[in-house]
N, C-alpha and C. Protein backbone atom coordinates (compact mmCIF):
# COMPACT_ATOMS: atom_id res chain seq x y z
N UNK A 1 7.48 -5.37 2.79
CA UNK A 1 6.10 -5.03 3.08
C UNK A 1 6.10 -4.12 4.31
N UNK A 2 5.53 -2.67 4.06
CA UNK A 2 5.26 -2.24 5.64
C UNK A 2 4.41 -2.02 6.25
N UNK A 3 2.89 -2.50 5.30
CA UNK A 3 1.71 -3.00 6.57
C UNK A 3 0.89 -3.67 5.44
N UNK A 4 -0.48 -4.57 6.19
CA UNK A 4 -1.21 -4.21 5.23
C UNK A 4 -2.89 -4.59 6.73
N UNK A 5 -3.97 -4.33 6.14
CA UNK A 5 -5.16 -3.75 6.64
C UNK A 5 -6.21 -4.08 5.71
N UNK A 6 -7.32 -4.03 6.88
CA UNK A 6 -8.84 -4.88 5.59
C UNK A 6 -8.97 -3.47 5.10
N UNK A 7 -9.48 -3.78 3.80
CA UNK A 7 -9.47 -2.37 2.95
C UNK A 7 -10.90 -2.00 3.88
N UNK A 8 -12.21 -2.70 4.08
CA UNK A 8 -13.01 -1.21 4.88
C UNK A 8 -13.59 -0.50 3.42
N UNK A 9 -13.77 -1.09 2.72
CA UNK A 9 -14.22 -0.02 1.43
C UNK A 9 -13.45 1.07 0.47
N UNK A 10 -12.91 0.72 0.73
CA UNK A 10 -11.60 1.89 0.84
C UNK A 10 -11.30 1.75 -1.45
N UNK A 11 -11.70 0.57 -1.23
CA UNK A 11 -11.30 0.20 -3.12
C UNK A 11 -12.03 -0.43 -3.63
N UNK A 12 -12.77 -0.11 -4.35
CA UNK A 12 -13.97 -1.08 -4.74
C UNK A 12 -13.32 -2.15 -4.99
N UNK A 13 -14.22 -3.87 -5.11
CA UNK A 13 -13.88 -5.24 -5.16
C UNK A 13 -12.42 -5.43 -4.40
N UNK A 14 -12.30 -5.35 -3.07
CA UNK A 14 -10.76 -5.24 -2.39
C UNK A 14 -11.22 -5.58 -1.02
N UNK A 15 -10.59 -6.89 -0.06
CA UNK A 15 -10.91 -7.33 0.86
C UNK A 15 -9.74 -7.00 1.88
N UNK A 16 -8.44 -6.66 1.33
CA UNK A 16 -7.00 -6.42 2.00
C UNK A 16 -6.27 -5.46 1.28
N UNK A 17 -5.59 -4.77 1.67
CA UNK A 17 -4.87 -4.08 0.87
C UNK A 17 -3.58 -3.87 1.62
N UNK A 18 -2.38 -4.28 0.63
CA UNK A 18 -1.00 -4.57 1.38
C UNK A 18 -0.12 -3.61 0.81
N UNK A 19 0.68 -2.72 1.95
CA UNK A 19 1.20 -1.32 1.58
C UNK A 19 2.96 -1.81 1.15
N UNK A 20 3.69 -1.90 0.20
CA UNK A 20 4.35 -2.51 -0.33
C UNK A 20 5.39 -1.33 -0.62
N UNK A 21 6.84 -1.69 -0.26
CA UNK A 21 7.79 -0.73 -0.37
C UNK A 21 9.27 -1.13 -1.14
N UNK A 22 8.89 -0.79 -2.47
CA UNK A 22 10.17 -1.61 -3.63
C UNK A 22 10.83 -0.77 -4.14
N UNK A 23 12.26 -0.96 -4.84
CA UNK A 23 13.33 -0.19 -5.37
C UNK A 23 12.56 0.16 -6.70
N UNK A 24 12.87 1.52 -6.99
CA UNK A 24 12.46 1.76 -8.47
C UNK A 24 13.84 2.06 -9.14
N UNK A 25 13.63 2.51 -10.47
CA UNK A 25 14.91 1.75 -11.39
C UNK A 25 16.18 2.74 -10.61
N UNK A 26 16.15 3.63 -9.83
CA UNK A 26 17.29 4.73 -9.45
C UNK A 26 17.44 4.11 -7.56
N UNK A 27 17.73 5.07 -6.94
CA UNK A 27 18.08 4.62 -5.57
C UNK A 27 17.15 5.12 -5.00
N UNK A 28 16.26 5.22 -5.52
CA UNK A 28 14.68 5.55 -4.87
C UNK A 28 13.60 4.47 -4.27
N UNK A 29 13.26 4.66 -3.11
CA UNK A 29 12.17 3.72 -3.54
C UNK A 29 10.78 3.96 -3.48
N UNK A 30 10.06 2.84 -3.93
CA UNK A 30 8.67 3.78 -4.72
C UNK A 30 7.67 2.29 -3.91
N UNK A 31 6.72 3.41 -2.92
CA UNK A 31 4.94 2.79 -2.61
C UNK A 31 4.26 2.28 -3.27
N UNK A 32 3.93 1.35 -3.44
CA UNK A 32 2.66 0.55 -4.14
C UNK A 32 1.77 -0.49 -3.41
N UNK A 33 0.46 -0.62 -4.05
CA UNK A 33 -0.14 -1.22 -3.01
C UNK A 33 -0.95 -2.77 -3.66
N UNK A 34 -0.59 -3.52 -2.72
CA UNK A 34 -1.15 -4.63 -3.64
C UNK A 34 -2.90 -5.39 -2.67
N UNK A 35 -3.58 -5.52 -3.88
CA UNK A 35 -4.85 -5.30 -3.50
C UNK A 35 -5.26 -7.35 -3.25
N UNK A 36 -5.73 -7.80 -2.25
CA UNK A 36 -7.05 -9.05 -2.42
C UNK A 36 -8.17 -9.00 -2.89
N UNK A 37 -8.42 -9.15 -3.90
CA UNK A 37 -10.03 -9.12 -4.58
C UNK A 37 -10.96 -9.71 -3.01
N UNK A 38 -12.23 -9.34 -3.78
CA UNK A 38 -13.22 -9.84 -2.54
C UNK A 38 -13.70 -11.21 -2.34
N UNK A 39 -13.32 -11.86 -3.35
CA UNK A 39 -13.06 -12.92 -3.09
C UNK A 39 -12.27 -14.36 -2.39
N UNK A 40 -10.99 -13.20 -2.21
CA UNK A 40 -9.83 -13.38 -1.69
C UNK A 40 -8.76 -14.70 -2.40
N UNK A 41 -9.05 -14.62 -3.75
CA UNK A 41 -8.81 -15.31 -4.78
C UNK A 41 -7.07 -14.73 -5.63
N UNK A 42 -7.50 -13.34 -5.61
CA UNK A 42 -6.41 -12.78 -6.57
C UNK A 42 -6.17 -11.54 -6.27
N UNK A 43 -4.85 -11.00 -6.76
CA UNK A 43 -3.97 -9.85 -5.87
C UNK A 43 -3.72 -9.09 -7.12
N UNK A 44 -4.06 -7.95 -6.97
CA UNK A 44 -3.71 -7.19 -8.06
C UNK A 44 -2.75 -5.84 -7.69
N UNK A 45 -2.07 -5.52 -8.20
CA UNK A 45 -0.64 -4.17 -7.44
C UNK A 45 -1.64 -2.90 -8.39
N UNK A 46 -0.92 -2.12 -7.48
CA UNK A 46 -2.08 -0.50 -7.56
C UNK A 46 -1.16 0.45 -7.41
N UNK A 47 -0.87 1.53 -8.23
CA UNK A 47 0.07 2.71 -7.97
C UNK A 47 -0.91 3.19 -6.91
N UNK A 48 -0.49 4.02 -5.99
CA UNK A 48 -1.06 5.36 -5.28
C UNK A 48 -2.01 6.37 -6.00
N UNK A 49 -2.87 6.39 -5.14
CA UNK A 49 -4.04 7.23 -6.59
C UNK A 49 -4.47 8.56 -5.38
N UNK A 50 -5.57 9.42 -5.57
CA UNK A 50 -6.17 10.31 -4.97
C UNK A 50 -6.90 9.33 -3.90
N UNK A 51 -7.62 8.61 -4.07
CA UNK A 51 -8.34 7.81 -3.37
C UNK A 51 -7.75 6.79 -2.77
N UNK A 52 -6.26 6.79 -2.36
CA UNK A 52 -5.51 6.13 -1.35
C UNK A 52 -4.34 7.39 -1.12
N UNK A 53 -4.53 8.45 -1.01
CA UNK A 53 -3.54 9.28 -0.74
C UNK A 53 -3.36 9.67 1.08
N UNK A 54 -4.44 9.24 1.65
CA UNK A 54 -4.16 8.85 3.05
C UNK A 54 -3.59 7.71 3.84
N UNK A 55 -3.41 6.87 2.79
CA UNK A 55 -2.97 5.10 3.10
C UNK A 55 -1.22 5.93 2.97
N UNK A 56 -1.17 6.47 1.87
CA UNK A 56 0.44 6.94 1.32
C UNK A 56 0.84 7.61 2.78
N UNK A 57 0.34 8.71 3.19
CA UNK A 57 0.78 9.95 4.44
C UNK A 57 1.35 8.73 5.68
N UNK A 58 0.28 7.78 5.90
CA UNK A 58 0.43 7.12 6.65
C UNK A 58 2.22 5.75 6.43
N UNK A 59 2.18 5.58 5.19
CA UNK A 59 2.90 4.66 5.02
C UNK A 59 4.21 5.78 5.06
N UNK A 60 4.80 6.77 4.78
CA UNK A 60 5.43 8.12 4.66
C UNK A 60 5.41 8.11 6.31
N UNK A 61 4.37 8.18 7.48
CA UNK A 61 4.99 8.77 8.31
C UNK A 61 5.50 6.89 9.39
N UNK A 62 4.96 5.92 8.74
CA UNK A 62 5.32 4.55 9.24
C UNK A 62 7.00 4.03 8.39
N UNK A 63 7.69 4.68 7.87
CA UNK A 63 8.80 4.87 7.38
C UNK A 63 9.84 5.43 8.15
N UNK A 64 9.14 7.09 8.37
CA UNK A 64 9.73 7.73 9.26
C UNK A 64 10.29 7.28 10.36
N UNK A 65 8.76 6.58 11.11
CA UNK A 65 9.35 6.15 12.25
C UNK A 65 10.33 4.80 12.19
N UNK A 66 10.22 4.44 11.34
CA UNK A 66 11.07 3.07 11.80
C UNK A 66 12.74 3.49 11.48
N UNK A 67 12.78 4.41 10.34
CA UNK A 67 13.99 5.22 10.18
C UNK A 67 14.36 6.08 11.39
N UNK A 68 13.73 6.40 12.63
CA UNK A 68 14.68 7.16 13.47
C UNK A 68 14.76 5.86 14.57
N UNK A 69 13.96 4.66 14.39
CA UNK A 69 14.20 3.86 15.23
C UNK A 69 15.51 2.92 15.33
């Protein structure tokens, strides 16, 4: 996991949204984001869309840094 933050509106029905960093099938690894309904009941995982493409820059440059750290 490398953050997560009250979504703020950010996703409709979404109270948290947790920025999630997993191996995809090659030596890559691939962003996804896993969402708390507003209920705070149930978690649903979310590819990266247009409308979280600033959550991504951010998780991209919170990578960075921990890689030169």
């Amino acid at each position: 996991m490398l953050f997560d933050l009250p979504a703020g509106g950010l996703i409709e029905d979404c109270r948290r949204i947790a920025v999630l960093r997993i191996p995809d099938d090659g030596h890559e690894m691939r962003v996804v984001l896993a969402l708390l309904d507003a209920n705070g009941t149930e978690i649903r995982m979310q590819a990266p869309d247009e409308e979280t493409a600033h959550l991504m820059r951010f998780a991209d440059a919170f990578v960075e840094l921990l890689e030169r750290i």
